[in-house]
PDB file of N, CA and C in Angstrom:
ATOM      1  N   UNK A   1       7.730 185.361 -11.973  1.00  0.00           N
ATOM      2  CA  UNK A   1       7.885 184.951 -10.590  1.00  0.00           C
ATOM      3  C   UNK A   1       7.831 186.203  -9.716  1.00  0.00           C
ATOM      4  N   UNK A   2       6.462 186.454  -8.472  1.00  0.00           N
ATOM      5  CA  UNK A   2       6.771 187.367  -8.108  1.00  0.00           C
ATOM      6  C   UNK A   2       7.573 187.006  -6.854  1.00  0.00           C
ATOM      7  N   UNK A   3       7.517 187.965  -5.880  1.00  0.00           N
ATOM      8  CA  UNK A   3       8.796 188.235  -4.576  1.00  0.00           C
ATOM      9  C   UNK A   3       8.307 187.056  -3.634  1.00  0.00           C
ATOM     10  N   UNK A   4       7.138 186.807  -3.284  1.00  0.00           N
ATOM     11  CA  UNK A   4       6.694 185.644  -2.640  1.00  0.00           C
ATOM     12  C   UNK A   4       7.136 184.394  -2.993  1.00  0.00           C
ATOM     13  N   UNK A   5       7.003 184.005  -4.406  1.00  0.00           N
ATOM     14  CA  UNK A   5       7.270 182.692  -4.497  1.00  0.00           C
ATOM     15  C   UNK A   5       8.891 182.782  -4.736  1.00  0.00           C
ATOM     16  N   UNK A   6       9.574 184.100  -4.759  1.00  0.00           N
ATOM     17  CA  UNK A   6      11.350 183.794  -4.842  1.00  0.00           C
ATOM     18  C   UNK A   6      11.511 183.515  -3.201  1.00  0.00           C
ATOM     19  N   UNK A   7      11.244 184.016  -2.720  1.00  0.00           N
ATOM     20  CA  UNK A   7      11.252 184.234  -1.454  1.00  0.00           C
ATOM     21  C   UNK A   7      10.938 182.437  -0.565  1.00  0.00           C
ATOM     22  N   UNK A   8       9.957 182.104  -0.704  1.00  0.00           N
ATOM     23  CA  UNK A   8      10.038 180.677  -0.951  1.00  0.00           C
ATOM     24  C   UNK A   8      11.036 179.935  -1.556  1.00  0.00           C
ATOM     25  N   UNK A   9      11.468 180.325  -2.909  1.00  0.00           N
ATOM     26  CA  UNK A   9      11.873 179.021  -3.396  1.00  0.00           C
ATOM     27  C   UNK A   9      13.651 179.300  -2.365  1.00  0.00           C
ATOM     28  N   UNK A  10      13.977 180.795  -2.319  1.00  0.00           N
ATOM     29  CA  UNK A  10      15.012 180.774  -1.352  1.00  0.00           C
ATOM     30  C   UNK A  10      15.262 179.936  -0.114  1.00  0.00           C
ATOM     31  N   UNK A  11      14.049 180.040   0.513  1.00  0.00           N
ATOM     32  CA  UNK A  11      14.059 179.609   1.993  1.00  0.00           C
ATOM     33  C   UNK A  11      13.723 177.607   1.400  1.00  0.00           C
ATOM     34  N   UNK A  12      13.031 177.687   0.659  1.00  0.00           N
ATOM     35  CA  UNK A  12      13.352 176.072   0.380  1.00  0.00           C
ATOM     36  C   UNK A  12      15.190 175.687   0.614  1.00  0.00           C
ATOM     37  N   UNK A  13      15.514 176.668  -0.783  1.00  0.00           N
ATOM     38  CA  UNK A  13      16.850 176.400  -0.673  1.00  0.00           C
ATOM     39  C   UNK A  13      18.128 176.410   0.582  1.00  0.00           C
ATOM     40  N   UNK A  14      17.610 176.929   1.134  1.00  0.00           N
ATOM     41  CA  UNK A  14      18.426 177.356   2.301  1.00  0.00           C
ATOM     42  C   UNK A  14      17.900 175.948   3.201  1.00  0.00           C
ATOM     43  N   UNK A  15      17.192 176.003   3.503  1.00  0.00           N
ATOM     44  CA  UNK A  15      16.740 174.323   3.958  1.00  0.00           C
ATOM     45  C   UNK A  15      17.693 172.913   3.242  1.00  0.00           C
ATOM     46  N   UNK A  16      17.520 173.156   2.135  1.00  0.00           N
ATOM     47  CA  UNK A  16      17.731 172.183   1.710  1.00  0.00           C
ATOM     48  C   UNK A  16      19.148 171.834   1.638  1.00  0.00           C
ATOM     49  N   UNK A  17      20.243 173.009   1.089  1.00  0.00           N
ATOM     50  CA  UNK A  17      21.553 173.253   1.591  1.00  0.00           C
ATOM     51  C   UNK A  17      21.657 172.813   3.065  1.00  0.00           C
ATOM     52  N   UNK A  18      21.392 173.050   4.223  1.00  0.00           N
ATOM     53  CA  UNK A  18      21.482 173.133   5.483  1.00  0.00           C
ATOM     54  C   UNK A  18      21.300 171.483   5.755  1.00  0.00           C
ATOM     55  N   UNK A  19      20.131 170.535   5.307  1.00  0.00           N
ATOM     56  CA  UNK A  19      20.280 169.250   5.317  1.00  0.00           C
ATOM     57  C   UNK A  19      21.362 168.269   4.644  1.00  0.00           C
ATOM     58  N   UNK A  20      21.655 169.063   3.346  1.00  0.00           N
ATOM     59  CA  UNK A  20      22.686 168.677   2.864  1.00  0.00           C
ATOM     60  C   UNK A  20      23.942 167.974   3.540  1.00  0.00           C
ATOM     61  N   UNK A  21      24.471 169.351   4.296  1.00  0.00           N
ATOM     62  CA  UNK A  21      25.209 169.232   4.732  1.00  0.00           C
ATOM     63  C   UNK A  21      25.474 169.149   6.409  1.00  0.00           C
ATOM     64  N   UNK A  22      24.296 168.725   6.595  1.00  0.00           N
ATOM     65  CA  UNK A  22      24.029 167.976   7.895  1.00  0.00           C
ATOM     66  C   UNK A  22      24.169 166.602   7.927  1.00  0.00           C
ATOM     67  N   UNK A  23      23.604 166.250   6.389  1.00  0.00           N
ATOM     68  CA  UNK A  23      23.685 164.552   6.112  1.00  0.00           C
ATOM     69  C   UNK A  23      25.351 164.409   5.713  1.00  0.00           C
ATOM     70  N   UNK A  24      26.117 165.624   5.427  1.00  0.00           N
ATOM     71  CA  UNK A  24      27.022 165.058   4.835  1.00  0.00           C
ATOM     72  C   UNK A  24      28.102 165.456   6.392  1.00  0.00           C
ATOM     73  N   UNK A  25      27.999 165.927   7.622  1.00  0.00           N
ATOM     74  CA  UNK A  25      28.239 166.425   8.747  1.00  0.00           C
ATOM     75  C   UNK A  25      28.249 164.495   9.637  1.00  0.00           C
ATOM     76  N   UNK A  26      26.834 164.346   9.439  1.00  0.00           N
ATOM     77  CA  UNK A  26      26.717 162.911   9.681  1.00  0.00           C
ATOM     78  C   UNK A  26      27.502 161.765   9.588  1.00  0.00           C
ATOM     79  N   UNK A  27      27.494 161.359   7.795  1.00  0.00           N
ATOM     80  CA  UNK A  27      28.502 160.319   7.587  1.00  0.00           C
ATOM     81  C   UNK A  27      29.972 160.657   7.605  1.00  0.00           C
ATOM     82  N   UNK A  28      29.909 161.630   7.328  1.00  0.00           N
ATOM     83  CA  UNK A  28      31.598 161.415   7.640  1.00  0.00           C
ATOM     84  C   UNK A  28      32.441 161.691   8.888  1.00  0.00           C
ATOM     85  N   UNK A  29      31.792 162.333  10.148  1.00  0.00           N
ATOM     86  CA  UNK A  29      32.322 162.753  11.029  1.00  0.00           C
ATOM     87  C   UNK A  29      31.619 162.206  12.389  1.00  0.00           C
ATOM     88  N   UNK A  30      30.491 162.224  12.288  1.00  0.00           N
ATOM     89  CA  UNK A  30      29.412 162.098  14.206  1.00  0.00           C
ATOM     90  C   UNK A  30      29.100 160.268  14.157  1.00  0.00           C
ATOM     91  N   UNK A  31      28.548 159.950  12.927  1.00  0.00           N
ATOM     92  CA  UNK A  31      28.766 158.235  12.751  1.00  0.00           C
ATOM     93  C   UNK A  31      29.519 157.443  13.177  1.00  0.00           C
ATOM     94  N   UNK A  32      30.901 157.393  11.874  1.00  0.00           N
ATOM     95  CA  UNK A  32      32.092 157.090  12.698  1.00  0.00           C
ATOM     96  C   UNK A  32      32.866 157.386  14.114  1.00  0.00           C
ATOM     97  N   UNK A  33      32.376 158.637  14.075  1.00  0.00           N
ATOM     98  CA  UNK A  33      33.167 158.705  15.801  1.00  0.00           C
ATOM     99  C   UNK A  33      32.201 158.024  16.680  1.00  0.00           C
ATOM    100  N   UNK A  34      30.922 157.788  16.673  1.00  0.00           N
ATOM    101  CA  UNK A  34      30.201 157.011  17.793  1.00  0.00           C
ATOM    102  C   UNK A  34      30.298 155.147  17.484  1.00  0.00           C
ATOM    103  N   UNK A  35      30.936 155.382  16.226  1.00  0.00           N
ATOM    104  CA  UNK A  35      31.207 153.175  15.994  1.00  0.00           C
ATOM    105  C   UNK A  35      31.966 153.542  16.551  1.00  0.00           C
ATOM    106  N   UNK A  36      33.201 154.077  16.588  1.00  0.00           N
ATOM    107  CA  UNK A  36      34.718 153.835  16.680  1.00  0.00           C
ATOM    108  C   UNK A  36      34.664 153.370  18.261  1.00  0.00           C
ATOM    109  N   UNK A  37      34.097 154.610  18.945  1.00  0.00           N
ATOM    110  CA  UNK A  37      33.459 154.991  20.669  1.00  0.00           C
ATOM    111  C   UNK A  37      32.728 153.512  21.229  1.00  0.00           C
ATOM    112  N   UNK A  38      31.547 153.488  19.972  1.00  0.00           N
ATOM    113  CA  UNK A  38      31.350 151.763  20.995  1.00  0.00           C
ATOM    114  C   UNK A  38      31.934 150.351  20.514  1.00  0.00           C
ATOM    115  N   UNK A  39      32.971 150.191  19.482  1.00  0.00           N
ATOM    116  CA  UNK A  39      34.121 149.219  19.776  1.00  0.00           C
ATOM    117  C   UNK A  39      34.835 149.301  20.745  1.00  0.00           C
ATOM    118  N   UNK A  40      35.015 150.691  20.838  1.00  0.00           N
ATOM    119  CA  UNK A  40      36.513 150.380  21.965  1.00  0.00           C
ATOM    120  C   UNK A  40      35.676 150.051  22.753  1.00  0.00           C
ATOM    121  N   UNK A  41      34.880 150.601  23.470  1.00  0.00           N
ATOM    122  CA  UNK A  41      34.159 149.988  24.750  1.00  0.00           C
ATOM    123  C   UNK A  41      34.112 148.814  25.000  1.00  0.00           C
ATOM    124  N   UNK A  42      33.190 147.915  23.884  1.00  0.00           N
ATOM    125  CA  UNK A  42      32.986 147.042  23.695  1.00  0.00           C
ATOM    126  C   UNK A  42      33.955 145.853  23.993  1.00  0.00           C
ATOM    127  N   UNK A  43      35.221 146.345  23.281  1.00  0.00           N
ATOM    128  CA  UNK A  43      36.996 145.606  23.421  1.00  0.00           C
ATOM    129  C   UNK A  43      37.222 145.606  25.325  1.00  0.00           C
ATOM    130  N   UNK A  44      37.530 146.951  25.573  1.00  0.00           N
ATOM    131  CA  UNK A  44      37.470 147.564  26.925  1.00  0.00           C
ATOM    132  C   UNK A  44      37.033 146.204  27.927  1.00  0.00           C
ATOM    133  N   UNK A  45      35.436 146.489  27.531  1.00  0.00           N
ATOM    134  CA  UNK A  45      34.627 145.211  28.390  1.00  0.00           C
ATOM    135  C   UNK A  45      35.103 144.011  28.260  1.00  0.00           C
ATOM    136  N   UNK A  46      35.068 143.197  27.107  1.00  0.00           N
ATOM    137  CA  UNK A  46      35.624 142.250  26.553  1.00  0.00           C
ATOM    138  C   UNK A  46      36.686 141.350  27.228  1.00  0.00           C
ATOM    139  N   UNK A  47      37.737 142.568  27.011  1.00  0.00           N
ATOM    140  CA  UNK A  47      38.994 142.165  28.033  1.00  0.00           C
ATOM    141  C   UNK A  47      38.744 142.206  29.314  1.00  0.00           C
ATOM    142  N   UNK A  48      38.427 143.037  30.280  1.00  0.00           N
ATOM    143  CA  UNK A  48      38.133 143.154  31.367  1.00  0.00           C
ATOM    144  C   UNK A  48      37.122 141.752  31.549  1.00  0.00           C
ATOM    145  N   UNK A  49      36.707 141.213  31.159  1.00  0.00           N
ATOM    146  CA  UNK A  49      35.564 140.079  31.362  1.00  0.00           C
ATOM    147  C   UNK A  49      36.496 138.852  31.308  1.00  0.00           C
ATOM    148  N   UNK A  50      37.364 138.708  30.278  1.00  0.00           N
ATOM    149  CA  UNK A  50      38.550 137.987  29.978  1.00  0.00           C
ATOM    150  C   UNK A  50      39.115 137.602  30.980  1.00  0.00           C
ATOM    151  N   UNK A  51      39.736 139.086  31.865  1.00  0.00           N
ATOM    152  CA  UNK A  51      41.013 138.804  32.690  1.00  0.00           C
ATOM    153  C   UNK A  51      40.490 138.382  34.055  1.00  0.00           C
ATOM    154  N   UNK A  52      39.243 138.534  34.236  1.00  0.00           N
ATOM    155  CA  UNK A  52      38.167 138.229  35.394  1.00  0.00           C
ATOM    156  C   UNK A  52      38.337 136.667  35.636  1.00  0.00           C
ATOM    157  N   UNK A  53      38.085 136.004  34.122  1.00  0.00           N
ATOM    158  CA  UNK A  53      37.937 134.239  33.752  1.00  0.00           C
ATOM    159  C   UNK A  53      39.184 133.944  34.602  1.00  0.00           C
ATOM    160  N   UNK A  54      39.908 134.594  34.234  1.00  0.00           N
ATOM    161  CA  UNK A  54      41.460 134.405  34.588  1.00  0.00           C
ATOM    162  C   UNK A  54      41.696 133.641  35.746  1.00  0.00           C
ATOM    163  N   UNK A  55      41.383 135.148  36.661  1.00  0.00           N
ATOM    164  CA  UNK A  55      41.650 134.996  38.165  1.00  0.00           C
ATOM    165  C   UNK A  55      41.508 133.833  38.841  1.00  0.00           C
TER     166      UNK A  55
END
């Protein structure tokens, strides 16, 4: 293997690490916080539409 193709297979790797843990950045943290964000809203509206019937 000369320096070119390490050099490659590095920068593959470094890519590929970096998606890794972008996908794993994703599900467990930026996902859930944007469901969580449009339930409440969703509730928010919900009620507010509710207490409107009310009046």
């Amino acid at each position: 293997m000369d320096l070119s193709q390490f050099s490659g297979f590095l920068v593959f790797l470094a890519i590929f690490t970096m998606g890794f843990w972008l996908m794993i950045l994703l599900i467990t943290f930026i996902i859930p916080y944007w469901l969580v964000g449009y339930f409440k809203e969703a509730w928010k509206y919900r009620k507010e539409g509710k207490a409107e019937v009310k009046k």
